[in-house]
C-alpha atoms as a PDB file:
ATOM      1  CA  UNK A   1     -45.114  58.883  -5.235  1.00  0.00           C
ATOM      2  CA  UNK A   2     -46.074  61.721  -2.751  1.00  0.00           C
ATOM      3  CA  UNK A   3     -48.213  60.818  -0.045  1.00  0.00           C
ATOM      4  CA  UNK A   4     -50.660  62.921   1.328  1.00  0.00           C
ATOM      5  CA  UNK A   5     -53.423  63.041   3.258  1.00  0.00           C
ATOM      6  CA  UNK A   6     -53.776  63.985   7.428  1.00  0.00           C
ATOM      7  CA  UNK A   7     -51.317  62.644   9.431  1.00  0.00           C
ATOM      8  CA  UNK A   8     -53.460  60.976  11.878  1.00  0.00           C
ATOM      9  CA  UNK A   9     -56.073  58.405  11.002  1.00  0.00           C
ATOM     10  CA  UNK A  10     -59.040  60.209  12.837  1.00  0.00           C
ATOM     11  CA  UNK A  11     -59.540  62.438   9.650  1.00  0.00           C
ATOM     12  CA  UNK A  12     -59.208  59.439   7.262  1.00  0.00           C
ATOM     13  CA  UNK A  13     -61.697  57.474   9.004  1.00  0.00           C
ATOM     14  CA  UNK A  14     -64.493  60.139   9.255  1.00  0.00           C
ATOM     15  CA  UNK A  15     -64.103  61.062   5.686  1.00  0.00           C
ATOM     16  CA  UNK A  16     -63.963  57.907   4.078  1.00  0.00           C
ATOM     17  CA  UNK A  17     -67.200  56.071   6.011  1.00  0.00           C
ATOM     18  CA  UNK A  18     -69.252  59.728   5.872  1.00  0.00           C
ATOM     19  CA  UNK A  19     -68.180  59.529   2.042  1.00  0.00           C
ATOM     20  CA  UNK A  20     -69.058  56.136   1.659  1.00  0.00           C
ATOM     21  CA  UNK A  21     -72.358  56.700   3.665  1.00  0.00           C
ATOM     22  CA  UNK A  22     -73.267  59.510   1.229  1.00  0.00           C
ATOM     23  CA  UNK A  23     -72.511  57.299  -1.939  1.00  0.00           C
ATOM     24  CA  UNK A  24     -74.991  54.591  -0.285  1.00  0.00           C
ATOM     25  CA  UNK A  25     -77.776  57.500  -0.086  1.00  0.00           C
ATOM     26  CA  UNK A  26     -77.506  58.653  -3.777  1.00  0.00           C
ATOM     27  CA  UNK A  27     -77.879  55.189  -4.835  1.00  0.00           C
ATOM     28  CA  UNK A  28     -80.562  54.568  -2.894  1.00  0.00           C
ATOM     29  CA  UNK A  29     -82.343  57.667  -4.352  1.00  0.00           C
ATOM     30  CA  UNK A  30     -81.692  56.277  -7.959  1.00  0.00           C
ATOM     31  CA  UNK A  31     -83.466  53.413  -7.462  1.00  0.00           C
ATOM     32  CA  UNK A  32     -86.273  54.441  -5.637  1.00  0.00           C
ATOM     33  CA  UNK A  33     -86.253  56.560  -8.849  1.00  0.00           C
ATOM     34  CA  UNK A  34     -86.922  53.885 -11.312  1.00  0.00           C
ATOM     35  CA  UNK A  35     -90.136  51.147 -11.966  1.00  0.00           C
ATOM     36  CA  UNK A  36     -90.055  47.859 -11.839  1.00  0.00           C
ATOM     37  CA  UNK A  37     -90.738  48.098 -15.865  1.00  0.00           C
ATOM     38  CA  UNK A  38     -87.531  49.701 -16.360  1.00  0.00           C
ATOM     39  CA  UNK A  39     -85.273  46.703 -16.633  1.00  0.00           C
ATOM     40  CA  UNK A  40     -82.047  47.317 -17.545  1.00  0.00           C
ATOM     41  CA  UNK A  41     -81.872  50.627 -15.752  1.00  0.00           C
ATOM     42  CA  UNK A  42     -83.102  49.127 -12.422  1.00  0.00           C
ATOM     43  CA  UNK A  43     -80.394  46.069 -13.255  1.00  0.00           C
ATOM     44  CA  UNK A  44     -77.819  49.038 -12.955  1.00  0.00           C
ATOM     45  CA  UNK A  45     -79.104  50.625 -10.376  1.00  0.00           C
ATOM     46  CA  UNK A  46     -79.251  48.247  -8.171  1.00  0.00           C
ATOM     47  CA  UNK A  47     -75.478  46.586  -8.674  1.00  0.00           C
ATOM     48  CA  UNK A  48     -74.282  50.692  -7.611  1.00  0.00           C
ATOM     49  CA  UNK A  49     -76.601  50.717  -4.687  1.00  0.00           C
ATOM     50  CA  UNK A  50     -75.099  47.090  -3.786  1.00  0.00           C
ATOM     51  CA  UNK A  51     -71.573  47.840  -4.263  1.00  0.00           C
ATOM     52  CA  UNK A  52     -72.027  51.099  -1.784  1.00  0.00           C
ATOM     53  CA  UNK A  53     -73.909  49.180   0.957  1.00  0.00           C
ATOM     54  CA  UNK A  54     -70.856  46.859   0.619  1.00  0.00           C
ATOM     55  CA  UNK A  55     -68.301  49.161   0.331  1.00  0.00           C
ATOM     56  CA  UNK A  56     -69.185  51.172   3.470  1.00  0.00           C
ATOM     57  CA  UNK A  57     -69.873  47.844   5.612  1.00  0.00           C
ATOM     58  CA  UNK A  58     -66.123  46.885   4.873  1.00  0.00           C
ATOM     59  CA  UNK A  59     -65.244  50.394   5.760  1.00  0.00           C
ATOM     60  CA  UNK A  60     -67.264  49.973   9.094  1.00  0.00           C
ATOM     61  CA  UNK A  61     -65.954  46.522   9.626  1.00  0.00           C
ATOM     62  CA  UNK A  62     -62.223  47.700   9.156  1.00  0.00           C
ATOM     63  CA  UNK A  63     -62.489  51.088  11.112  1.00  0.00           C
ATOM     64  CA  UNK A  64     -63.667  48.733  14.018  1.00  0.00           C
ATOM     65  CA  UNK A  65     -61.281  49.744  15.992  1.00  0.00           C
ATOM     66  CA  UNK A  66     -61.053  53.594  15.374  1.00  0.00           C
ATOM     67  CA  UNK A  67     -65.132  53.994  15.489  1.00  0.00           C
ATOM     68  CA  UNK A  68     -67.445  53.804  18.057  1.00  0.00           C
ATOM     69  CA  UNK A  69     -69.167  50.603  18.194  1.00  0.00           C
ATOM     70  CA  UNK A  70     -72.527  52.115  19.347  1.00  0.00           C
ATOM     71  CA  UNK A  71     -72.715  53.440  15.974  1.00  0.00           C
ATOM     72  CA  UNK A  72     -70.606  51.145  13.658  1.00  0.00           C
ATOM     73  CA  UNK A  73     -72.483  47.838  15.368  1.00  0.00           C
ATOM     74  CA  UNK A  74     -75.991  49.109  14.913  1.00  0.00           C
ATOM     75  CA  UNK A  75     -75.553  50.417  11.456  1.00  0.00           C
ATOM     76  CA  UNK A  76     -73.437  46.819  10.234  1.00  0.00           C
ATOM     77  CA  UNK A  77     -76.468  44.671  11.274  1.00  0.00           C
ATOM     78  CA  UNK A  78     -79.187  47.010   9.732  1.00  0.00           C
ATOM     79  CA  UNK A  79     -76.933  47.517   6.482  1.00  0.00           C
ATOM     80  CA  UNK A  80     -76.363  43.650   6.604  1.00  0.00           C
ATOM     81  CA  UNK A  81     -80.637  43.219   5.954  1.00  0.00           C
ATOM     82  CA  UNK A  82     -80.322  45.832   3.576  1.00  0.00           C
ATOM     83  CA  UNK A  83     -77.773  44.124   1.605  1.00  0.00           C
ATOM     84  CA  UNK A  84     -79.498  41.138   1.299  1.00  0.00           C
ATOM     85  CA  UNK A  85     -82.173  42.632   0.041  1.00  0.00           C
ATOM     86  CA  UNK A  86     -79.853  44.090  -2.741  1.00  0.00           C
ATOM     87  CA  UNK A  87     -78.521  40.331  -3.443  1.00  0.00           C
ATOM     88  CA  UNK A  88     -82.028  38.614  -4.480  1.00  0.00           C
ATOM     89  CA  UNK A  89     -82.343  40.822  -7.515  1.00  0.00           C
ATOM     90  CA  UNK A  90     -78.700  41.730  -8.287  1.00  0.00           C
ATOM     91  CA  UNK A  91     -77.680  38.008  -8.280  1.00  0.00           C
ATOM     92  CA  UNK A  92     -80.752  37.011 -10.506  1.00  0.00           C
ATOM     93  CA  UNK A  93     -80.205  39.845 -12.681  1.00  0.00           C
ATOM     94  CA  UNK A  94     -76.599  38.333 -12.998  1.00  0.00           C
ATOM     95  CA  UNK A  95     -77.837  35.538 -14.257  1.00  0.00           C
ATOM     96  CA  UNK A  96     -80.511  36.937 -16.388  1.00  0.00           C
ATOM     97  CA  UNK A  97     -77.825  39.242 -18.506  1.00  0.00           C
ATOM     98  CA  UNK A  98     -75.639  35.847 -19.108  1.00  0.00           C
ATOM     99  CA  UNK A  99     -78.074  33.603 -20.254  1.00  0.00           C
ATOM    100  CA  UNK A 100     -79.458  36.243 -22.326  1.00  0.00           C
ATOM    101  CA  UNK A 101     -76.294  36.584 -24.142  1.00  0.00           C
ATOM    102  CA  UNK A 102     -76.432  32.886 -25.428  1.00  0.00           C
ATOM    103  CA  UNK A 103     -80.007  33.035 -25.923  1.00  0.00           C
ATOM    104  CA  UNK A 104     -79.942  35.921 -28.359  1.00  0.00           C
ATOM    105  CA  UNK A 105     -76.626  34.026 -30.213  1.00  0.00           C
ATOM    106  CA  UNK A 106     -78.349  31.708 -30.872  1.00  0.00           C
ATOM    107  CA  UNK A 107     -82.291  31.769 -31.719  1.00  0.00           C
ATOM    108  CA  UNK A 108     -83.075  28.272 -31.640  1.00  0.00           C
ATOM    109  CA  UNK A 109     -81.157  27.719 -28.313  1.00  0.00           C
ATOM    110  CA  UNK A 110     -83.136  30.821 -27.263  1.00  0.00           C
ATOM    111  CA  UNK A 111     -86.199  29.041 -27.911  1.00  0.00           C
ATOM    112  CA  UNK A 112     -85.227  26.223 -25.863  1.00  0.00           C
ATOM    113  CA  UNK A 113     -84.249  28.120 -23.056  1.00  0.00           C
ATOM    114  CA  UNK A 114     -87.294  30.698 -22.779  1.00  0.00           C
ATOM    115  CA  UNK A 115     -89.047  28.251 -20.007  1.00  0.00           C
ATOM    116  CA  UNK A 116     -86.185  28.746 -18.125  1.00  0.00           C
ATOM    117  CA  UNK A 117     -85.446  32.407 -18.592  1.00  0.00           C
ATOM    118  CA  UNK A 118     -89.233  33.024 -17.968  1.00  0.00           C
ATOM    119  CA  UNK A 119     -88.971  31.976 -14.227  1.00  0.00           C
ATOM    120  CA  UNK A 120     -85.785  34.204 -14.058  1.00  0.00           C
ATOM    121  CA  UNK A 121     -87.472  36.668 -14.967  1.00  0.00           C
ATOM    122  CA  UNK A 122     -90.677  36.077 -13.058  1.00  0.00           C
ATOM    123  CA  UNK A 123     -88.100  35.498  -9.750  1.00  0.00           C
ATOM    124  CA  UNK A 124     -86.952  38.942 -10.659  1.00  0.00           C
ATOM    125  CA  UNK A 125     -89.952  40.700 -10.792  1.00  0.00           C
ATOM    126  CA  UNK A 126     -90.790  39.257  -7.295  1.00  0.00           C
ATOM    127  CA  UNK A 127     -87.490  39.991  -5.292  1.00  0.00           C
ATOM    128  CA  UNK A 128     -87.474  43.837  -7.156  1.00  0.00           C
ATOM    129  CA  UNK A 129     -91.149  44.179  -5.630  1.00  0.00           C
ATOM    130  CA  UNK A 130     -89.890  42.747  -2.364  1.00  0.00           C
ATOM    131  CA  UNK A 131     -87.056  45.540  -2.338  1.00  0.00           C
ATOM    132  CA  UNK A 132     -89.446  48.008  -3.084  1.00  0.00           C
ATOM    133  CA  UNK A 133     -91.539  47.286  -0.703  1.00  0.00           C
ATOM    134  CA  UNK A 134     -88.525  48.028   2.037  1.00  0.00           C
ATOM    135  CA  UNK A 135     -87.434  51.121   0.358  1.00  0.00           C
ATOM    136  CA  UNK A 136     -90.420  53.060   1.653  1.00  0.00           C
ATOM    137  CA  UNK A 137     -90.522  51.623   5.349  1.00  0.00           C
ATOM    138  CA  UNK A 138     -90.371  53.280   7.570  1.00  0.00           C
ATOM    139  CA  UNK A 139     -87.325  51.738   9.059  1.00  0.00           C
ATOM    140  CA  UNK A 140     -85.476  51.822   5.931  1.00  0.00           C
ATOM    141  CA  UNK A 141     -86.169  55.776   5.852  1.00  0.00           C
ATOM    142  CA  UNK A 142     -84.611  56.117   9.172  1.00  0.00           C
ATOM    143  CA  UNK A 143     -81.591  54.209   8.112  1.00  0.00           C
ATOM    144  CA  UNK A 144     -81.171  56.758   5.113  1.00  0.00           C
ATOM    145  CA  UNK A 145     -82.038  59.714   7.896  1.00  0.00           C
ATOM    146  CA  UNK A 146     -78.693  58.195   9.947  1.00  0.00           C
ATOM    147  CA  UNK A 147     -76.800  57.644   6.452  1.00  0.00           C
ATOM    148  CA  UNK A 148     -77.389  61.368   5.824  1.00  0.00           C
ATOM    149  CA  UNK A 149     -75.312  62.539   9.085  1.00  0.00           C
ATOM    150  CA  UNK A 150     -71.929  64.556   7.756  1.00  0.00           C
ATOM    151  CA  UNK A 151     -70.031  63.561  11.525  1.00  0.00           C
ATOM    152  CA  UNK A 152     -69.821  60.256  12.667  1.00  0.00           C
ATOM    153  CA  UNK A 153     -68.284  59.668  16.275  1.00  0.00           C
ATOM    154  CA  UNK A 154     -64.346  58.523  16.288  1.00  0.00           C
ATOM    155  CA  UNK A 155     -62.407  56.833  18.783  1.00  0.00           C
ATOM    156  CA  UNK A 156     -58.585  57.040  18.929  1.00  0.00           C
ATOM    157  CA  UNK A 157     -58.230  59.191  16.370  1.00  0.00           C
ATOM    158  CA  UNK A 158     -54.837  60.668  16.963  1.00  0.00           C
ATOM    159  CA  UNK A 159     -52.857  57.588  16.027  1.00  0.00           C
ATOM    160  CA  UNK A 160     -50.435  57.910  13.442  1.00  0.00           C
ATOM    161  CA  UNK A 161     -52.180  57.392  10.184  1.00  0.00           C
ATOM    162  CA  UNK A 162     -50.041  54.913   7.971  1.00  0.00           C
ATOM    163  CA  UNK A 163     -49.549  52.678  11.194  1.00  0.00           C
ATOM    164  CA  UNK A 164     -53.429  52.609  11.938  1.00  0.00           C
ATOM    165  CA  UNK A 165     -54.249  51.450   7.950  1.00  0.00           C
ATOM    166  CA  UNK A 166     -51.171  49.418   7.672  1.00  0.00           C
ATOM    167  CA  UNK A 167     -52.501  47.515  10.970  1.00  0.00           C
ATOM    168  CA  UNK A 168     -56.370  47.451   9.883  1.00  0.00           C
ATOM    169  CA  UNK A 169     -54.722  46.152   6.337  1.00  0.00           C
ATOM    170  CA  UNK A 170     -52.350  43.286   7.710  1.00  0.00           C
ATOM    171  CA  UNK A 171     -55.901  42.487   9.496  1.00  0.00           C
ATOM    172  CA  UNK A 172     -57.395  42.213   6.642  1.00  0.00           C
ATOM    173  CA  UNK A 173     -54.775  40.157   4.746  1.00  0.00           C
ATOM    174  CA  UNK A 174     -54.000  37.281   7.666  1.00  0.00           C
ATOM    175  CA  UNK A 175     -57.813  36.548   7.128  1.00  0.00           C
ATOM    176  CA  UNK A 176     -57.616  37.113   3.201  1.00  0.00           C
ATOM    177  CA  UNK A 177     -54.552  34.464   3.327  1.00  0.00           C
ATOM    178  CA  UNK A 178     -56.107  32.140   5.342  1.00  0.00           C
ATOM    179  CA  UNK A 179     -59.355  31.588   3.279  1.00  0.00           C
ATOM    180  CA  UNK A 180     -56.783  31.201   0.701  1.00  0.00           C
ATOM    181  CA  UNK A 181     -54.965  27.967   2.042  1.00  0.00           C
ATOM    182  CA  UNK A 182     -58.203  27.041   2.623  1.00  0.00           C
ATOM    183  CA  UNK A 183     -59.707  26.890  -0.856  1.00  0.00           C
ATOM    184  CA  UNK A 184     -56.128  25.030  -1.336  1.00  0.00           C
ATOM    185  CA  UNK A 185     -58.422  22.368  -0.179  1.00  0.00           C
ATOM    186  CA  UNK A 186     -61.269  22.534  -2.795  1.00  0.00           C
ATOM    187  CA  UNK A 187     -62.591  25.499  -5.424  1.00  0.00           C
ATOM    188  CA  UNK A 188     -65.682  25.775  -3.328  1.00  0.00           C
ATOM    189  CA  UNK A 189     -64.076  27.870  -0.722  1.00  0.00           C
ATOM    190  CA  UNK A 190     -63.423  30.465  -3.278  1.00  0.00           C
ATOM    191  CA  UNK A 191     -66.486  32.249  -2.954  1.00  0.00           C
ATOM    192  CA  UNK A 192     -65.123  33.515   0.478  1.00  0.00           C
ATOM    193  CA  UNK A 193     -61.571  34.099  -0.399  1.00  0.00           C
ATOM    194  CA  UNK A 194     -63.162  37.041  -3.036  1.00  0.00           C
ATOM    195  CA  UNK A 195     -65.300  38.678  -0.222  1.00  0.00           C
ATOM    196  CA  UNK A 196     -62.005  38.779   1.792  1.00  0.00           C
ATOM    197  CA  UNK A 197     -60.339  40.378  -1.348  1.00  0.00           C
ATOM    198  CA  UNK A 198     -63.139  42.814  -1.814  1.00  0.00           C
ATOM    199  CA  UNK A 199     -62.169  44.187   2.055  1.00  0.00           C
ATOM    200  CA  UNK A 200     -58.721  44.568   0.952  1.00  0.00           C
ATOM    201  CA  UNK A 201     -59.304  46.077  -2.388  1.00  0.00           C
ATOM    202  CA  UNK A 202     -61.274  48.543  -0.395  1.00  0.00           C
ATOM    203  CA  UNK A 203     -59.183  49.464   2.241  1.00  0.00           C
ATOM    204  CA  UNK A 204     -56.210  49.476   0.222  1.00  0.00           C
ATOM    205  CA  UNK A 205     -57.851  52.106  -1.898  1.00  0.00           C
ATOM    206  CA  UNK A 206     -58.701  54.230   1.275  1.00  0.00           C
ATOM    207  CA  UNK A 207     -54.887  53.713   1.975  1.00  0.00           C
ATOM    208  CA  UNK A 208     -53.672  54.337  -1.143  1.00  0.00           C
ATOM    209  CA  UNK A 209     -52.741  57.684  -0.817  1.00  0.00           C
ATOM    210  CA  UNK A 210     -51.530  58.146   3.293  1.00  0.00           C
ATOM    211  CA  UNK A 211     -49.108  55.099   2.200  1.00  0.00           C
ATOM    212  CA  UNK A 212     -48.272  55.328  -1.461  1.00  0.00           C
ATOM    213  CA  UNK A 213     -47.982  53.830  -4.852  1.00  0.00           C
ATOM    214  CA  UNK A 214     -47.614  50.105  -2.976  1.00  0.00           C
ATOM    215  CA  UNK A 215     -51.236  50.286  -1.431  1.00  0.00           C
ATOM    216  CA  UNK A 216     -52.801  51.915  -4.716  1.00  0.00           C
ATOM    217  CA  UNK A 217     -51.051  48.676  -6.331  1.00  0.00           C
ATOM    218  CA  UNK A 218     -52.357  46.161  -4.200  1.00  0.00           C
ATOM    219  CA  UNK A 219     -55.720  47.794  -4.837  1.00  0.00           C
ATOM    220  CA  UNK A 220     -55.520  47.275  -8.238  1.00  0.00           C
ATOM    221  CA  UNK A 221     -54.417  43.469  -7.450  1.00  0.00           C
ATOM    222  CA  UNK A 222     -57.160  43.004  -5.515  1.00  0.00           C
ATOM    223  CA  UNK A 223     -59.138  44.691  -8.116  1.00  0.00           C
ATOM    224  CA  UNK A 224     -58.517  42.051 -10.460  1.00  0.00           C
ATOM    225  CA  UNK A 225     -58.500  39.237  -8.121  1.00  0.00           C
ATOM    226  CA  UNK A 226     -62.111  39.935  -7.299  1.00  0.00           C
ATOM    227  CA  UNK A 227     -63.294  40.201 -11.060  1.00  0.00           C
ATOM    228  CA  UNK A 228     -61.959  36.632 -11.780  1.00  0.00           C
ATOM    229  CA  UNK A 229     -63.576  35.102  -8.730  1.00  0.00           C
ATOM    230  CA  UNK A 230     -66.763  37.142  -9.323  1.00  0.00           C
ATOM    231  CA  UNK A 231     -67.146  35.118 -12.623  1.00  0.00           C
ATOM    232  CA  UNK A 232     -66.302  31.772 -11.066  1.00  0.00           C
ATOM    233  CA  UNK A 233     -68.968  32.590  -8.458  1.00  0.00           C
ATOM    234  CA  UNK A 234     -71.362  33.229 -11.378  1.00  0.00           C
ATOM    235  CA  UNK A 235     -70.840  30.001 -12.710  1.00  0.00           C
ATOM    236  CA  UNK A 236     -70.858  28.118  -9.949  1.00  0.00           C
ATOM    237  CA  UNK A 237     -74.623  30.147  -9.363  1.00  0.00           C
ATOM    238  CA  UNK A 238     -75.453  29.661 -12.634  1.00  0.00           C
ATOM    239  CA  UNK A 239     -74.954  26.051 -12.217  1.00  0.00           C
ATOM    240  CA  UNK A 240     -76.994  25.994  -8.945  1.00  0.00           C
ATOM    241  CA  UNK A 241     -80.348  28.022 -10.469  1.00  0.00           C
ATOM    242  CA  UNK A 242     -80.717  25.069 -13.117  1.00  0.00           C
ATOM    243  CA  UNK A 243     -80.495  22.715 -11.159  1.00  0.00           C
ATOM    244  CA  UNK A 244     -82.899  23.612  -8.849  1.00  0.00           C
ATOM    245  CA  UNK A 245     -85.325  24.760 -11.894  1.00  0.00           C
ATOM    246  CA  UNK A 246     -85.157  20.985 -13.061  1.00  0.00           C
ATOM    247  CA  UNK A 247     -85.606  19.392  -9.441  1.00  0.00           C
ATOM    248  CA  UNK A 248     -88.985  21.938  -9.234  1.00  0.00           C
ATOM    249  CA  UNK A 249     -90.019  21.893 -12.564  1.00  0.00           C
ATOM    250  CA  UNK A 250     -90.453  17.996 -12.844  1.00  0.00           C
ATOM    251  CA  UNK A 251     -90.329  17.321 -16.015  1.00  0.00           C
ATOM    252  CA  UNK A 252     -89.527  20.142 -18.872  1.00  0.00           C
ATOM    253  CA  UNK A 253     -89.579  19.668 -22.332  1.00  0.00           C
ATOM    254  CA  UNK A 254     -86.662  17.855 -23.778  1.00  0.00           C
ATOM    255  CA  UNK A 255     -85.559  20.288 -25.821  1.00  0.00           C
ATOM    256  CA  UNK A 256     -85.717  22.424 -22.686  1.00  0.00           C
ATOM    257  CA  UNK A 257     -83.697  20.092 -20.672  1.00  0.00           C
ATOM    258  CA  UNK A 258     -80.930  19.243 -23.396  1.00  0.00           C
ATOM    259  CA  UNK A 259     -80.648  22.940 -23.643  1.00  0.00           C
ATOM    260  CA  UNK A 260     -80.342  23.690 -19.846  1.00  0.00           C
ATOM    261  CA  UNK A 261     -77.329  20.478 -19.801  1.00  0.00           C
ATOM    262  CA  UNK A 262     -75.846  22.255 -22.512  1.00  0.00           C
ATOM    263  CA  UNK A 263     -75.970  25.881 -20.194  1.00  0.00           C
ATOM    264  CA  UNK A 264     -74.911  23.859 -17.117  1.00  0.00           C
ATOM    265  CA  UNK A 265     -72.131  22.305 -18.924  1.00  0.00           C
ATOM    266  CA  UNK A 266     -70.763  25.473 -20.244  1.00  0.00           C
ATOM    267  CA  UNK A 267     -70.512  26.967 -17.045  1.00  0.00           C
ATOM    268  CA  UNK A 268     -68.622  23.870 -15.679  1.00  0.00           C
ATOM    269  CA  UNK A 269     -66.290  24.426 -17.986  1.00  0.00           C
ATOM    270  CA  UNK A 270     -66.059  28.160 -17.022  1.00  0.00           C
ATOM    271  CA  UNK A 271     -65.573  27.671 -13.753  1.00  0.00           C
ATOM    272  CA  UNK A 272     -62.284  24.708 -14.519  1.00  0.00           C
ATOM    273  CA  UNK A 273     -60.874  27.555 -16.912  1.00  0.00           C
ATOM    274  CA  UNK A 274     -60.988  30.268 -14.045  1.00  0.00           C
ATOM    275  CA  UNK A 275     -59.468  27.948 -11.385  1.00  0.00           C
ATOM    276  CA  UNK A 276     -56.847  27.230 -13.408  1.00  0.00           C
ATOM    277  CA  UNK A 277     -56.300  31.250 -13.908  1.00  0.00           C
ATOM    278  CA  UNK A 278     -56.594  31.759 -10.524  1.00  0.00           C
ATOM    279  CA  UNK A 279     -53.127  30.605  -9.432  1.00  0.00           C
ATOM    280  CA  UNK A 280     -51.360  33.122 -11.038  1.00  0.00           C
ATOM    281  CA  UNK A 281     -54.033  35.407  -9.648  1.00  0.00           C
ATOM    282  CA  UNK A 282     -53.113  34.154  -6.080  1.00  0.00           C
ATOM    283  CA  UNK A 283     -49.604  34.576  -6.631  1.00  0.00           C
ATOM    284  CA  UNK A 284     -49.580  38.088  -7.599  1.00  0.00           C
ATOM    285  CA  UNK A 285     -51.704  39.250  -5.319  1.00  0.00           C
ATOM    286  CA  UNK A 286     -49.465  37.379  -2.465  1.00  0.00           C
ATOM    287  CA  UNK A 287     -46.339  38.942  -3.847  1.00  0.00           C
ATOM    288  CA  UNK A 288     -48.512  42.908  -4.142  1.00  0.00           C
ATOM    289  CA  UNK A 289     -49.588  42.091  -0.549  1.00  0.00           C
ATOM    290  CA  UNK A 290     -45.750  41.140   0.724  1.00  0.00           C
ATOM    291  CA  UNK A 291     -44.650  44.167  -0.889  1.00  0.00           C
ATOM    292  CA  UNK A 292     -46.887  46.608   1.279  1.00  0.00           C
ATOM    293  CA  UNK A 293     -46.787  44.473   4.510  1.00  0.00           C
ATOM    294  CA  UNK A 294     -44.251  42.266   5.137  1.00  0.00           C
END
């Protein structure tokens, strides 16, 4: 594979975050855009606008070292508020989409569930209101106003450019590993092991093409890695939300609460089948990563 790219890692840095900050400011205009009515389309929405906030905090986070914190610091912590913003509807609308799928496969077990799916929904409404509400502050228009500059200011810029992202990348994996061994311990820490692999994914596609074909296939590792713990996360949320809609709804109807067992159940078993997947994810993610770094 020909690399190619600048030479130093000045360039790399300034294009990628200023990229990454415009893809944030498109998103945000799309779902300003929409209503509140407009369900599915905000559900989209929303999951781009989160996955660029994310994206370019993992870019600021890794280009620590090549940026200059007066502006990376501010803008993490204000794009960290942001973000959770983002979370309270994308993770109910998660939710929503899933348990809609086994509702409409099955009417009757729809019927049973619509208590539940009701306060989804109504939770929903509230947290999309709540984000609208912050997209026309007036703080959140000055963050947009920064988000909009096409120059960002760059510190050491003239080192070599594979050294710099192979560095920020070996970073990146040391901490990626070691939330691994740590979920060795119990599935619970896996949660954290796919935020580390979402920084790596990400900076291994920035690297993929001042390094080669070995970052663009770690990427795709990583890639992977993340969807599989993204839908043991979901279970293991999934789990959570009925829970807690039992312990504050008292007493539902029984058909209502066989219903939710069955739901919780399922997504028990989910969550086994996924951790038992997610070995041979590990391993071949360990091997991509030893290939590019070791």
């Amino acid at each position: 594979m020909v690399r190619s790219g600048p030479a130093t890692i000045g360039p790399i840095v300034e294009s990628a975050t200023v990229r990454a900050m415009a893809r944030v400011v498109r998103r945000e205009s799309a779902v300003r855009a929409l209503s509140v009515d407009r369900v599915a389309d905000s559900e989209r929405a929303v999951h781009r606008l989160r996955v660029a906030v994310r994206r370019l905090r993992v870019l600021l986070a890794a280009f620590g070292p090549y940026l200059d914190p007066d502006f990376s610091g501010p803008l993490r912590r204000r794009l960290s508020t942001f973000s959770d913003a983002l979370a309270a509807v994308r993770d109910l609308d998660v939710q929503l989409v899933g348990v809609d799928r086994e509702a409409t496969a099955d009417p009757g077990f729809g019927t049973d569930l619509a208590p539940f799916l009701d306060s989804l929904r109504s939770r929903r409404a509230d947290a999309l209101r709540r984000l609208e509400e912050r997209l026309v502050a007036g703080e959140h228009a000055a963050l947009m106003a920064d988000l909009r500059a096409d120059r960002i200011p760059v510190r050491h810029g003239d080192v070599r450019a594979r050294r710099a992202l192979r560095r920020c990348l070996r970073k990146t994996w040391r901490r990626t590993r070691d939330r691994i061994a740590a979920a060795e311990e119990g599935p619970g820490s896996l949660h954290e092991v796919r935020k580390s692999v979402k920084r790596l994914r990400y900076l291994s596609e920035v690297a993929a093409d001042p390094i080669g074909r070995t970052a663009k296939r770690l990427a795709t590792q990583a890639e992977r890695t993340q969807d599989l713990l993204g839908a043991h996360q979901d279970a293991v949320v999934l789990d959570q939300m009925v829970r807690t809609y039992v312990a504050d709804a008292g007493a539902p109807p029984p058909a209502t609460t066989f219903a939710l067992g069955e739901l919780a159940g399922a997504a028990r078993e989910r969550r086994r089948r996924i951790e038992h997947a997610w070995v041979h994810r590990r391993d071949r993610l360990t091997y991509r990563a030893g290939r590019l770094l070791d």
